[in-house]
PDB file of N, CA and C in Angstrom:
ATOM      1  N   UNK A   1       5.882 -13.224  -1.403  1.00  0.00           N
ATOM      2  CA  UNK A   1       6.080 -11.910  -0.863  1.00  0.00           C
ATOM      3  C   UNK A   1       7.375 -11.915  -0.048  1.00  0.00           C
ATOM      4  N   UNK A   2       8.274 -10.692  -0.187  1.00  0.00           N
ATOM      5  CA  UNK A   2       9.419 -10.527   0.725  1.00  0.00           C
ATOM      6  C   UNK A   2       8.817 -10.589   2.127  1.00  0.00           C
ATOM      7  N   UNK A   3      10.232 -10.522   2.899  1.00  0.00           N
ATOM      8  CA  UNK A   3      10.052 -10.421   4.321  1.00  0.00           C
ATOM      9  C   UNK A   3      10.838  -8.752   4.421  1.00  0.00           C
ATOM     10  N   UNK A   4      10.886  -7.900   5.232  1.00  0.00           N
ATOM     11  CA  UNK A   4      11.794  -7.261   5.509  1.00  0.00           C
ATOM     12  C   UNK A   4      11.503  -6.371   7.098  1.00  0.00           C
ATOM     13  N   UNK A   5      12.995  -6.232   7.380  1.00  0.00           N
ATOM     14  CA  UNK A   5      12.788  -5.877   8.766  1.00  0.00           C
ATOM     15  C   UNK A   5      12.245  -4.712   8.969  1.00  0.00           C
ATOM     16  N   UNK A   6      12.111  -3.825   8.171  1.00  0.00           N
ATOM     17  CA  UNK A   6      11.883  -1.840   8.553  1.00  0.00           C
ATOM     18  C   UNK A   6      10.967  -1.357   7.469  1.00  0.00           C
ATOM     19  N   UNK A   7      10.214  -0.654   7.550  1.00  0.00           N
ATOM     20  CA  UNK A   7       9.447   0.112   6.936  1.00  0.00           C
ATOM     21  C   UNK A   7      10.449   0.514   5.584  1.00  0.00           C
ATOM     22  N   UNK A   8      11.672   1.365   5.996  1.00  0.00           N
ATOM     23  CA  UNK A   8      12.593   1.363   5.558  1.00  0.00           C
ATOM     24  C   UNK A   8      13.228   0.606   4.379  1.00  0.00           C
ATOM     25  N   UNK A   9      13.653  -0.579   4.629  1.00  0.00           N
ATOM     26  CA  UNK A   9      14.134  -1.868   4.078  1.00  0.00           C
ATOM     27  C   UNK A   9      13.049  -1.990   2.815  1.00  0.00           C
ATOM     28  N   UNK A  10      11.666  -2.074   3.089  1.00  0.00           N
ATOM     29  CA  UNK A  10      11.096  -2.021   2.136  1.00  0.00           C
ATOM     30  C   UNK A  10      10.457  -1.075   1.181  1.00  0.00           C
ATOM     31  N   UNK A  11      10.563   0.159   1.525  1.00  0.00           N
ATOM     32  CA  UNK A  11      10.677   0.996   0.975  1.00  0.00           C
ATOM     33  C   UNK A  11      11.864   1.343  -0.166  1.00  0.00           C
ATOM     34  N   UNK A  12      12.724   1.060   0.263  1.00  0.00           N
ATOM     35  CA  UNK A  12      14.085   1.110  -0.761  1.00  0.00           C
ATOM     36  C   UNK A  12      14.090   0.366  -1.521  1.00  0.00           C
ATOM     37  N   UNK A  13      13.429  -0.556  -1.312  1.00  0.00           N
ATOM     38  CA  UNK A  13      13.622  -2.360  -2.184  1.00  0.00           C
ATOM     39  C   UNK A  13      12.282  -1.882  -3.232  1.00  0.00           C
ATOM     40  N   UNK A  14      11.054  -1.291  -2.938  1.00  0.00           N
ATOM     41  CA  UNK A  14      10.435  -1.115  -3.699  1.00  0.00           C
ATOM     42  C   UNK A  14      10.993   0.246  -4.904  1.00  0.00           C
ATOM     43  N   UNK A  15      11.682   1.470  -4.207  1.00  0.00           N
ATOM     44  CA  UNK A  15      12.262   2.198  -5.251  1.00  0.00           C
ATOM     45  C   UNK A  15      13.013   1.732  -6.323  1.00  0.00           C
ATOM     46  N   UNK A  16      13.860   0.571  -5.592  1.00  0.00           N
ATOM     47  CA  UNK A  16      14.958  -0.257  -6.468  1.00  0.00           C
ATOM     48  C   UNK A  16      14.266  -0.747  -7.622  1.00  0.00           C
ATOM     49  N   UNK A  17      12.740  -1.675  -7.080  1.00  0.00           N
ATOM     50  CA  UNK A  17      12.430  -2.135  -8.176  1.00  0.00           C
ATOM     51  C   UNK A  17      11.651  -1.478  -9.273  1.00  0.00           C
ATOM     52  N   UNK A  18      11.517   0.497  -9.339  1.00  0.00           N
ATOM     53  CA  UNK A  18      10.998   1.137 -10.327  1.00  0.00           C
ATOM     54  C   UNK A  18       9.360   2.317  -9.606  1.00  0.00           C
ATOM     55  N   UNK A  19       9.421   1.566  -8.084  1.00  0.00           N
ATOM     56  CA  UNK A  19       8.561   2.384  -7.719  1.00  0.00           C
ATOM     57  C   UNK A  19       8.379   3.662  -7.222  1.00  0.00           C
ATOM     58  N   UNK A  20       8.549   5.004  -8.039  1.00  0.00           N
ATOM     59  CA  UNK A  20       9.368   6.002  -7.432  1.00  0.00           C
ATOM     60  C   UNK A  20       8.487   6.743  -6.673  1.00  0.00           C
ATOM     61  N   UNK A  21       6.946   6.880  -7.503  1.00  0.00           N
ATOM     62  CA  UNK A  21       6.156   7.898  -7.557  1.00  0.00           C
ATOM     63  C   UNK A  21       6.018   7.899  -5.879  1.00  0.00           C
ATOM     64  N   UNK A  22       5.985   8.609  -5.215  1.00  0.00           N
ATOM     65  CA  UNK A  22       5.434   9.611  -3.670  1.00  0.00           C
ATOM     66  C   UNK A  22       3.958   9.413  -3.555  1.00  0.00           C
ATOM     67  N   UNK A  23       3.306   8.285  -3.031  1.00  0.00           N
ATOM     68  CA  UNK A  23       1.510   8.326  -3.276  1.00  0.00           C
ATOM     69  C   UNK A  23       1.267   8.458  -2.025  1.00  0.00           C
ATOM     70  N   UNK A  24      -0.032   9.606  -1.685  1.00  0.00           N
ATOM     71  CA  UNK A  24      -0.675   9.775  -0.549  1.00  0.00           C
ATOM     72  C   UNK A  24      -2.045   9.578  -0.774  1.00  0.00           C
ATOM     73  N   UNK A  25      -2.499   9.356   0.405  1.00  0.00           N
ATOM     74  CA  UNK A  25      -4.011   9.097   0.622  1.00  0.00           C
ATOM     75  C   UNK A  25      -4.733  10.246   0.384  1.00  0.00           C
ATOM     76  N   UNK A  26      -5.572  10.790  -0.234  1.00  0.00           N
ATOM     77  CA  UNK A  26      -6.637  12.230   0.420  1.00  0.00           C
ATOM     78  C   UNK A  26      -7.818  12.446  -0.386  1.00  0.00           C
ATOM     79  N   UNK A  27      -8.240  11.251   0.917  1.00  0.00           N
ATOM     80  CA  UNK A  27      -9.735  11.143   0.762  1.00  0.00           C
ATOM     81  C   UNK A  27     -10.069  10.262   0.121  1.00  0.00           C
ATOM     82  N   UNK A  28     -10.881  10.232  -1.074  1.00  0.00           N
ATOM     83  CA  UNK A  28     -11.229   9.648  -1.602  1.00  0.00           C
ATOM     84  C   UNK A  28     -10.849   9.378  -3.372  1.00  0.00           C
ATOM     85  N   UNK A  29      -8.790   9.903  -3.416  1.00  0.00           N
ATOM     86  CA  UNK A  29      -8.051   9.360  -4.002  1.00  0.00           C
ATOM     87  C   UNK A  29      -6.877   9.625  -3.746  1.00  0.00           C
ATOM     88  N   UNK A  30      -6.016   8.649  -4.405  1.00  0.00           N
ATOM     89  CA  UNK A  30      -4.633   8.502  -4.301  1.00  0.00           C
ATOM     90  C   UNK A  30      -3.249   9.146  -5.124  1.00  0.00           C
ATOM     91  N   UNK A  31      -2.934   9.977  -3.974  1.00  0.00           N
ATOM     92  CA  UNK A  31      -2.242  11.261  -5.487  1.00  0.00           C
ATOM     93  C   UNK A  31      -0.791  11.127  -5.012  1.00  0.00           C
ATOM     94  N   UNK A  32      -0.873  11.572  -6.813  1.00  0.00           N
ATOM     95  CA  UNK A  32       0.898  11.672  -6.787  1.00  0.00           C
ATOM     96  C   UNK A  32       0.640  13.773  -7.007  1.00  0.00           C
ATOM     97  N   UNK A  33       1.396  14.135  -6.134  1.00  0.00           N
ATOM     98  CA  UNK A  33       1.703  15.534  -5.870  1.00  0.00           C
ATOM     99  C   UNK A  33       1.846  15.848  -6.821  1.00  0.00           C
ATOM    100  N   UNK A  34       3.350  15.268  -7.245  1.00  0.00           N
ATOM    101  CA  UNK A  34       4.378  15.937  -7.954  1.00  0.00           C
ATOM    102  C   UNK A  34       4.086  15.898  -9.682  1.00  0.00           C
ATOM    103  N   UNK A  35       2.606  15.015  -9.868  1.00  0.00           N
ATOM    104  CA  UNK A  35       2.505  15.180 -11.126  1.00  0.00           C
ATOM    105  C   UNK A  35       1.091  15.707 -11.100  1.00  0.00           C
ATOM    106  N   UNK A  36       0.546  16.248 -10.227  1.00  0.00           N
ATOM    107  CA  UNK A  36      -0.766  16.522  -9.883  1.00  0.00           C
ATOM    108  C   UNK A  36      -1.727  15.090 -10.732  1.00  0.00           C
ATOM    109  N   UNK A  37      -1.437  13.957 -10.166  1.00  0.00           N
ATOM    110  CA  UNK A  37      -2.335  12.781 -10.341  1.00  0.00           C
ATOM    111  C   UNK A  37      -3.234  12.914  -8.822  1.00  0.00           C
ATOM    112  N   UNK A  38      -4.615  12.529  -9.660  1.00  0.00           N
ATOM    113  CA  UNK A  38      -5.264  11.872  -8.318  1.00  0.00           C
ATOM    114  C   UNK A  38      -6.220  10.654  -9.148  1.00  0.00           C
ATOM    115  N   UNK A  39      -5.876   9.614  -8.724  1.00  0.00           N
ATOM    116  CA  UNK A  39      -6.208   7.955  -8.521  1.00  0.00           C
ATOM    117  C   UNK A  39      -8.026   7.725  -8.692  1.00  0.00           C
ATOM    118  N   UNK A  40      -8.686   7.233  -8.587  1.00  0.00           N
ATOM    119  CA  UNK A  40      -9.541   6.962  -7.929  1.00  0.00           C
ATOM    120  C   UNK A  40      -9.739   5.116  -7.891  1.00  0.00           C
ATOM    121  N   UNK A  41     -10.276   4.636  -7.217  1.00  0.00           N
ATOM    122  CA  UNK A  41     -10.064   3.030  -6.973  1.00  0.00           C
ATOM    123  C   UNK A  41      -9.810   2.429  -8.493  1.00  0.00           C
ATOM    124  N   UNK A  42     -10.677   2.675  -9.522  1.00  0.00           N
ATOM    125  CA  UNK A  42     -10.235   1.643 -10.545  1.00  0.00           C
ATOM    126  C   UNK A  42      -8.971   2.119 -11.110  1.00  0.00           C
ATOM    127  N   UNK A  43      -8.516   3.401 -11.219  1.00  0.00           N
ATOM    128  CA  UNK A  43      -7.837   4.059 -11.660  1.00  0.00           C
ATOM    129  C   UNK A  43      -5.901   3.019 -11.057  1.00  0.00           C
ATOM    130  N   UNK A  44      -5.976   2.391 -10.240  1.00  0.00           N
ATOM    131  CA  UNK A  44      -4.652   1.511  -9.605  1.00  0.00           C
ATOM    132  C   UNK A  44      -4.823   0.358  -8.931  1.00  0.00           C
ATOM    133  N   UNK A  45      -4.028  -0.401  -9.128  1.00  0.00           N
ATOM    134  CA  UNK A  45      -3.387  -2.003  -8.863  1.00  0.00           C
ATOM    135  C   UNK A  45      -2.868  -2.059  -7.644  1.00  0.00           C
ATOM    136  N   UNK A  46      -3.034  -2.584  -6.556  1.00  0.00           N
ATOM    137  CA  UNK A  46      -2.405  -2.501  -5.165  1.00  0.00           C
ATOM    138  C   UNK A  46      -1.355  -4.478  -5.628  1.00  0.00           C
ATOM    139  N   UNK A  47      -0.432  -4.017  -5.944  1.00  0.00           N
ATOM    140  CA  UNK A  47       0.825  -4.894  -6.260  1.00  0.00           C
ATOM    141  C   UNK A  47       1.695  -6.360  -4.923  1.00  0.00           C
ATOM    142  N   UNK A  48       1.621  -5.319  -4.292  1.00  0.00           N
ATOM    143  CA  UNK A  48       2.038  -5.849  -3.118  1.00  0.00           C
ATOM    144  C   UNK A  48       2.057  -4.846  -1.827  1.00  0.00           C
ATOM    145  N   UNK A  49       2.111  -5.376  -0.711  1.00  0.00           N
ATOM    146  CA  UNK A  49       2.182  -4.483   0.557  1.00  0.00           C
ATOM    147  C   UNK A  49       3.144  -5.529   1.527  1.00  0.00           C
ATOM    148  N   UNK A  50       3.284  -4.275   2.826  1.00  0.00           N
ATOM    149  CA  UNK A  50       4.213  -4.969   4.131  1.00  0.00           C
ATOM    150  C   UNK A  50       3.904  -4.191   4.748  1.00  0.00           C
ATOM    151  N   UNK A  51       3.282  -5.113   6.258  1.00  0.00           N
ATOM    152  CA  UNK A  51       2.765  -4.450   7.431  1.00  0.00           C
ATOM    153  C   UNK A  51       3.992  -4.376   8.494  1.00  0.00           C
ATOM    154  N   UNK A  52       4.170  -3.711   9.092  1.00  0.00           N
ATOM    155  CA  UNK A  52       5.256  -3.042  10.212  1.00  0.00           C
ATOM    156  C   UNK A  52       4.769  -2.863  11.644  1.00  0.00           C
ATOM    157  N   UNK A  53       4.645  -3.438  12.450  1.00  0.00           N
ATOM    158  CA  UNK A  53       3.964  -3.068  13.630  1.00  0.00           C
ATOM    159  C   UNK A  53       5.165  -2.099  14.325  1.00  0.00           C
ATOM    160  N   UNK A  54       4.672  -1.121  14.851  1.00  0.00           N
ATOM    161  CA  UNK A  54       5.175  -0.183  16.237  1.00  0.00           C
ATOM    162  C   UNK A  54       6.310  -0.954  16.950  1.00  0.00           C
ATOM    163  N   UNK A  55       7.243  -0.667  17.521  1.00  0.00           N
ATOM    164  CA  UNK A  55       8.474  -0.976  18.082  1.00  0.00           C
ATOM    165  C   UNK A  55       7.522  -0.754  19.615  1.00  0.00           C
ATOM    166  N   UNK A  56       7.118   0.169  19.862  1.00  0.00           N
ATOM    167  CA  UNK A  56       6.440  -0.202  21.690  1.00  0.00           C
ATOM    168  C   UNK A  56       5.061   0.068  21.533  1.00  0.00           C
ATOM    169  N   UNK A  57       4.515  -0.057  20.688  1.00  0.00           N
ATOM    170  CA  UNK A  57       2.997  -0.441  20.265  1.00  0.00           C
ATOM    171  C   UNK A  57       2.272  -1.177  19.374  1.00  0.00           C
ATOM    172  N   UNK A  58       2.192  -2.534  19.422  1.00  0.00           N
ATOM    173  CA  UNK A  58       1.471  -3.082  17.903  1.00  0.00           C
ATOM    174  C   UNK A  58       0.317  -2.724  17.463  1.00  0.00           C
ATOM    175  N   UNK A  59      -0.545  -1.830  18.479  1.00  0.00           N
ATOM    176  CA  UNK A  59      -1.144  -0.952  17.688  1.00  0.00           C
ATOM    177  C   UNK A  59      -1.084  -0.285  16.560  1.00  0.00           C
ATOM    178  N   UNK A  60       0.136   0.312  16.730  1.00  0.00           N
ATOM    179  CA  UNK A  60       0.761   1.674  15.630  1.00  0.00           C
ATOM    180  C   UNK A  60       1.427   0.786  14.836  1.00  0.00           C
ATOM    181  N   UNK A  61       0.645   0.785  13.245  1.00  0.00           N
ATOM    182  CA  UNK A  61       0.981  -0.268  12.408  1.00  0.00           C
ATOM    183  C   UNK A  61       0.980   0.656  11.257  1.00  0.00           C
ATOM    184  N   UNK A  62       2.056   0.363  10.085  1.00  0.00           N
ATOM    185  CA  UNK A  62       2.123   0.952   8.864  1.00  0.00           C
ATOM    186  C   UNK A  62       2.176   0.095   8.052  1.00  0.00           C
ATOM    187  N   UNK A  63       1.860   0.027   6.911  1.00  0.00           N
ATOM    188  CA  UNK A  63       1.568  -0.495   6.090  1.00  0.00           C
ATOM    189  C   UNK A  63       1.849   0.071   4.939  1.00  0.00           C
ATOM    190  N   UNK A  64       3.017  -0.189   3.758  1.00  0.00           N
ATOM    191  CA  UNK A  64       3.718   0.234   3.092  1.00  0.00           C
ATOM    192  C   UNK A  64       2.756  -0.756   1.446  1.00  0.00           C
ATOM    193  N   UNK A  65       2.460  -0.010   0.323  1.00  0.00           N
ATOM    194  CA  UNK A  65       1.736  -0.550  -0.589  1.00  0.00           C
ATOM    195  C   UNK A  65       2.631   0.056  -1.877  1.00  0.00           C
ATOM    196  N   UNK A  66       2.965  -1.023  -2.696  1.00  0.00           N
ATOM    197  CA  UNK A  66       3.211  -1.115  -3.721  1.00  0.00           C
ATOM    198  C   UNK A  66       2.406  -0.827  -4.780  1.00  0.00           C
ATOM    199  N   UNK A  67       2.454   0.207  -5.711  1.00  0.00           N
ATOM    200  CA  UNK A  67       1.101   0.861  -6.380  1.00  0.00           C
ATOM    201  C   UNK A  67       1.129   0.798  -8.009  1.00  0.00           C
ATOM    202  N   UNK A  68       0.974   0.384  -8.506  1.00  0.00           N
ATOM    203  CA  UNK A  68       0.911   0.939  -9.707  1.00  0.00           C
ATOM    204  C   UNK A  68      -0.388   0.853 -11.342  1.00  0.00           C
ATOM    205  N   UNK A  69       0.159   1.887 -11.796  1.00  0.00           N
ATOM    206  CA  UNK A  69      -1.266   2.248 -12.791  1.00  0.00           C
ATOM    207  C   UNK A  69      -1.009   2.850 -13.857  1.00  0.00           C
ATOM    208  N   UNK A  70      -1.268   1.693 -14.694  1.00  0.00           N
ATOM    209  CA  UNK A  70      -1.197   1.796 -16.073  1.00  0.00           C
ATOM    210  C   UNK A  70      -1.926   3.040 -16.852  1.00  0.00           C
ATOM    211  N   UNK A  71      -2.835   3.325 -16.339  1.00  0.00           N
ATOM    212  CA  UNK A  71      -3.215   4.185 -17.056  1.00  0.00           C
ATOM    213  C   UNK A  71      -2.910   5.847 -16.957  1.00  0.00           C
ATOM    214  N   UNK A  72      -2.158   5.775 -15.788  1.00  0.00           N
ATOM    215  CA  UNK A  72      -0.792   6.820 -15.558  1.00  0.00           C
ATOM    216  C   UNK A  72       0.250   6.870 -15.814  1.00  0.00           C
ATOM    217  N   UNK A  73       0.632   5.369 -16.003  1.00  0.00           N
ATOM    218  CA  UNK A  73       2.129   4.996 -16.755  1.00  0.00           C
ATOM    219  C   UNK A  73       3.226   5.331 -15.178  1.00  0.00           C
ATOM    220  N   UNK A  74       2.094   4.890 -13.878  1.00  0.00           N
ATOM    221  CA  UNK A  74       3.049   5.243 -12.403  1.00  0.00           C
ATOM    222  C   UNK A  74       3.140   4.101 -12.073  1.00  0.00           C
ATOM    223  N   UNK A  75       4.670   3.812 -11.362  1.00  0.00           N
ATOM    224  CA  UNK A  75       4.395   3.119 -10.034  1.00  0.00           C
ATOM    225  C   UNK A  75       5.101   3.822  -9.064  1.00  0.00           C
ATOM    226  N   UNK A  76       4.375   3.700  -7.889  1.00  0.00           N
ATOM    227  CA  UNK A  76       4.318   4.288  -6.373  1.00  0.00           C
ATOM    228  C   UNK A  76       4.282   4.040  -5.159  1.00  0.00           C
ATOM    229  N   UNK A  77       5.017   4.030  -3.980  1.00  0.00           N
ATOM    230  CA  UNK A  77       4.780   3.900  -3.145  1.00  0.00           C
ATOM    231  C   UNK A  77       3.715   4.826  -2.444  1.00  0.00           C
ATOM    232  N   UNK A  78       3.130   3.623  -1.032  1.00  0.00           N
ATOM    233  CA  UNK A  78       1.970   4.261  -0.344  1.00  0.00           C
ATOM    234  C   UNK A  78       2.111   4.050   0.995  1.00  0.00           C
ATOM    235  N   UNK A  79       2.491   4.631   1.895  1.00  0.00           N
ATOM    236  CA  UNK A  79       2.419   4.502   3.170  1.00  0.00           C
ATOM    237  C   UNK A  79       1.467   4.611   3.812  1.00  0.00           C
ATOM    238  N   UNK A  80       0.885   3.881   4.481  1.00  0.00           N
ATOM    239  CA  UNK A  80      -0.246   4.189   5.412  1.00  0.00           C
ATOM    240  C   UNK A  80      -0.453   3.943   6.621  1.00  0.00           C
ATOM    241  N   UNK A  81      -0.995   4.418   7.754  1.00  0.00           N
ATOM    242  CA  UNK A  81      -1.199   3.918   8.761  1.00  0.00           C
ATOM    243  C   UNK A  81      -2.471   2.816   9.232  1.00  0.00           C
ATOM    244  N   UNK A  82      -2.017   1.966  10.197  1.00  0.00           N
ATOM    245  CA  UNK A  82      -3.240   0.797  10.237  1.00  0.00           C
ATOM    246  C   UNK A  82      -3.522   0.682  11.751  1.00  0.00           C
ATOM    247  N   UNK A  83      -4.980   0.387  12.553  1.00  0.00           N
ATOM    248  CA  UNK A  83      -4.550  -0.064  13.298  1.00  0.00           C
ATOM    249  C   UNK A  83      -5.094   1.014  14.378  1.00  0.00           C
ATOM    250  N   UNK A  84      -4.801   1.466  15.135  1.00  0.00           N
ATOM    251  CA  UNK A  84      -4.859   2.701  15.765  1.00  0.00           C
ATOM    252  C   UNK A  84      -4.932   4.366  15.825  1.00  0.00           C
ATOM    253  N   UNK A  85      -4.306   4.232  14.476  1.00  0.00           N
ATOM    254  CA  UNK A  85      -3.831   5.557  13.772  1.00  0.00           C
ATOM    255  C   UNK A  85      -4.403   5.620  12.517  1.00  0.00           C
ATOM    256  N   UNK A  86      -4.673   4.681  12.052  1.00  0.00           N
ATOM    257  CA  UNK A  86      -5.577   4.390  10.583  1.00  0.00           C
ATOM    258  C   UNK A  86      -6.718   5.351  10.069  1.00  0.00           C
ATOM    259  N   UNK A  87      -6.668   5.764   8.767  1.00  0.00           N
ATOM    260  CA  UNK A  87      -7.818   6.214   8.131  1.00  0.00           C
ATOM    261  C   UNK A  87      -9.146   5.608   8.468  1.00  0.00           C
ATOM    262  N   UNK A  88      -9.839   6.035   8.888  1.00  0.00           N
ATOM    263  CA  UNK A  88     -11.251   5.522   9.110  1.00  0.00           C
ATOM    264  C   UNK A  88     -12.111   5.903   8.063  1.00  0.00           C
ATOM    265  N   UNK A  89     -11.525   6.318   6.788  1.00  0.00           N
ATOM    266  CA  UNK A  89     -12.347   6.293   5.481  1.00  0.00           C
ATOM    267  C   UNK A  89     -12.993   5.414   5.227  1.00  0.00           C
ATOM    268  N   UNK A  90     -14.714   5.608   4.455  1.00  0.00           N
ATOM    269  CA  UNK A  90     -15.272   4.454   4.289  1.00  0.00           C
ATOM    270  C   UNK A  90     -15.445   4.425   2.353  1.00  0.00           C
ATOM    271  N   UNK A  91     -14.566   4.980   1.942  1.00  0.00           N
ATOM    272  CA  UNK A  91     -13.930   5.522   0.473  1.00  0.00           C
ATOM    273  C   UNK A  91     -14.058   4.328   0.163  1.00  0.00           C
ATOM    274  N   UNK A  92     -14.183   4.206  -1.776  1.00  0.00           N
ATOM    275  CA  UNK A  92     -13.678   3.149  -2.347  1.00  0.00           C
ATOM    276  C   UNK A  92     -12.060   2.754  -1.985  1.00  0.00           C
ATOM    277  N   UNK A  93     -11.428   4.009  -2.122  1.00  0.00           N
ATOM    278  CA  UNK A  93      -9.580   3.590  -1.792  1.00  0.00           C
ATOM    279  C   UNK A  93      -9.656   2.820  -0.382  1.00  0.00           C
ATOM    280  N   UNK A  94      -9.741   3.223   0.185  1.00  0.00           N
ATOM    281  CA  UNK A  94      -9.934   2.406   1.845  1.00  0.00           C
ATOM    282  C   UNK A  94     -10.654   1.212   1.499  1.00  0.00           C
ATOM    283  N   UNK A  95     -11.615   1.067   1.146  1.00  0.00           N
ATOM    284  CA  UNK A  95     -12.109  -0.300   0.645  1.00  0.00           C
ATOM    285  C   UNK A  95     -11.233  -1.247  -0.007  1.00  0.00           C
ATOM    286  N   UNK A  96     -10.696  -0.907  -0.710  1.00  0.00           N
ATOM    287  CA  UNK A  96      -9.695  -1.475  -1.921  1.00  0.00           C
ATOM    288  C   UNK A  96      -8.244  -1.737  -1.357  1.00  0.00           C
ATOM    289  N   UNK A  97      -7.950  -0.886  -0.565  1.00  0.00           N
ATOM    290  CA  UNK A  97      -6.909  -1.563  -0.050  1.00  0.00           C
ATOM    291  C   UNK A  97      -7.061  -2.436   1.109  1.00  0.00           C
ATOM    292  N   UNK A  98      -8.124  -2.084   1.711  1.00  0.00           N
ATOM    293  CA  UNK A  98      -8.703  -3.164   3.040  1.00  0.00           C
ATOM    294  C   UNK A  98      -8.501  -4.617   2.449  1.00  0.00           C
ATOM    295  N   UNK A  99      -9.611  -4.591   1.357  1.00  0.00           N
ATOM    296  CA  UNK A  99      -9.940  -5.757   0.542  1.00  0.00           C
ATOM    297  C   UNK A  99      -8.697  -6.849   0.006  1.00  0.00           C
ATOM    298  N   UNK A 100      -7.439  -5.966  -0.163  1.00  0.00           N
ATOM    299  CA  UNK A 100      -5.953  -6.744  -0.534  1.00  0.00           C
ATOM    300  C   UNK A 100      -5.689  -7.177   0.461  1.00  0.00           C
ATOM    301  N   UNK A 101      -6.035  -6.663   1.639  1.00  0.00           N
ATOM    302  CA  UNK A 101      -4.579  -6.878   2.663  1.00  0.00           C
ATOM    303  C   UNK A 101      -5.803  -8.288   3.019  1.00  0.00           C
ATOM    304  N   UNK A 102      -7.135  -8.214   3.494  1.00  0.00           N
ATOM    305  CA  UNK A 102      -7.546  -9.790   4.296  1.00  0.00           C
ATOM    306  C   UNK A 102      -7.760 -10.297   2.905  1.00  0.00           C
ATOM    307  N   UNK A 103      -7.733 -10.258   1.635  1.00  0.00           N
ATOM    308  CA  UNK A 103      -7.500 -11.454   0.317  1.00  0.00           C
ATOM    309  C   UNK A 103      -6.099 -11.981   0.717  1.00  0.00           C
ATOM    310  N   UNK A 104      -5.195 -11.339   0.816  1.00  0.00           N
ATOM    311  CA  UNK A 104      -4.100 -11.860   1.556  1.00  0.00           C
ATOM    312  C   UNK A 104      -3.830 -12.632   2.414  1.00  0.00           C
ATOM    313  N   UNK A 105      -4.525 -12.411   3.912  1.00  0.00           N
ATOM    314  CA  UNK A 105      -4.464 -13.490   4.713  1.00  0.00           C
ATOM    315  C   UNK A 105      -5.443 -14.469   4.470  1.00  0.00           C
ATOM    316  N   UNK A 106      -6.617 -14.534   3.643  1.00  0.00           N
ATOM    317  CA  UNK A 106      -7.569 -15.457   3.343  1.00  0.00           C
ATOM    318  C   UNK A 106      -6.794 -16.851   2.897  1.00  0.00           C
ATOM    319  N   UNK A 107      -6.326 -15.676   1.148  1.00  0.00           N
ATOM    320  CA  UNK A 107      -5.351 -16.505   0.630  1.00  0.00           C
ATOM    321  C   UNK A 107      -4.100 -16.835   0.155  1.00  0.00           C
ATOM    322  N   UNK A 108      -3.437 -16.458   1.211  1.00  0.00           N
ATOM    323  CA  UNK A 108      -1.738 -15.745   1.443  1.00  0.00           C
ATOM    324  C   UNK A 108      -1.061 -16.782   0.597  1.00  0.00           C
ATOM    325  N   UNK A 109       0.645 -16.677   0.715  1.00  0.00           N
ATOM    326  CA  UNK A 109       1.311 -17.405   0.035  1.00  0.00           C
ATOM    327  C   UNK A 109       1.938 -18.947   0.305  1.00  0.00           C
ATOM    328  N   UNK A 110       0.585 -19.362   1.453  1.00  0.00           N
ATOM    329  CA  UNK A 110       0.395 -20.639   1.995  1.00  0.00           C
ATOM    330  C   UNK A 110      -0.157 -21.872   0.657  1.00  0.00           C
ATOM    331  N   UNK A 111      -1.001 -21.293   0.348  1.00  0.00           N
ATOM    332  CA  UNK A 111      -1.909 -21.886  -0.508  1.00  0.00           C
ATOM    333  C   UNK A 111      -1.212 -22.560  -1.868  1.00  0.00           C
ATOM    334  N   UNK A 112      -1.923 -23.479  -1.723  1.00  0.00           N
ATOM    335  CA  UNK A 112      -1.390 -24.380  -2.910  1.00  0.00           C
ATOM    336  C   UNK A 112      -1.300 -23.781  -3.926  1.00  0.00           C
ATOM    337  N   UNK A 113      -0.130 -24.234  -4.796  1.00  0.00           N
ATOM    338  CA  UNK A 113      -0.042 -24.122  -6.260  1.00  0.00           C
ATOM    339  C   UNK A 113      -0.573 -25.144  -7.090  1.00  0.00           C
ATOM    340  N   UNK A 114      -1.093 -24.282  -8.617  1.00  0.00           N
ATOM    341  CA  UNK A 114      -1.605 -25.740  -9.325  1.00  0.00           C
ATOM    342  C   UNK A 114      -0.396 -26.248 -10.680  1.00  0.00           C
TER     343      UNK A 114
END
């Protein structure tokens, strides 16, 4: 996984690499507006993410998700908030992305290769 300094930084780096689509949270799926898509958990691949803590709060955490789904033929960025400000959805989507981010620290990119 990259490192990058700004919400920003990785946001651009993910457009660069093909992720254009605009994805928001609501509710209990993940839509692209602009093509009137809405997601539901099996419906997308959470690819990669990068957490951002707050500049004078590490509370206020965002969390930027790399999205994409084949069976839309999308990939998308997802911004979200974590942390303080966070969705308190108890949704499959909220589940599903919960579920990436601590598989991640469980079994981050520490872990042996075979």
């Amino acid at each position: 996984m990259k490192n990058f300094e700004t919400l920003v930084d990785a946001t651009n780096d993910l457009t660069k690499r093909g992720y254009t689509a605009n994805l928001s949270l609501e509710g209990d799926t993940i839509d692209d507006k602009s093509k009137d898509i809405h997601m539901t958990a099996d419906d997308f691949e959470i690819d990669e993410f990068y957490r951002f803590e707050g500049q004078s709060n590490p509370d206020d955490t965002s969390i930027v998700y790399g999205i994409s789904s084949p069976k839309y033929n999308l990939k998308g960025i997802l911004v979200n908030a974590y942390g303080a400000y966070a969705d308190d959805s108890s949704s499959a989507i909220a589940a599903k992305l919960h579920h990436q981010q601590v598989s991640n620290n469980l079994h981050g990119s520490d872990r042996p290769t075979e």
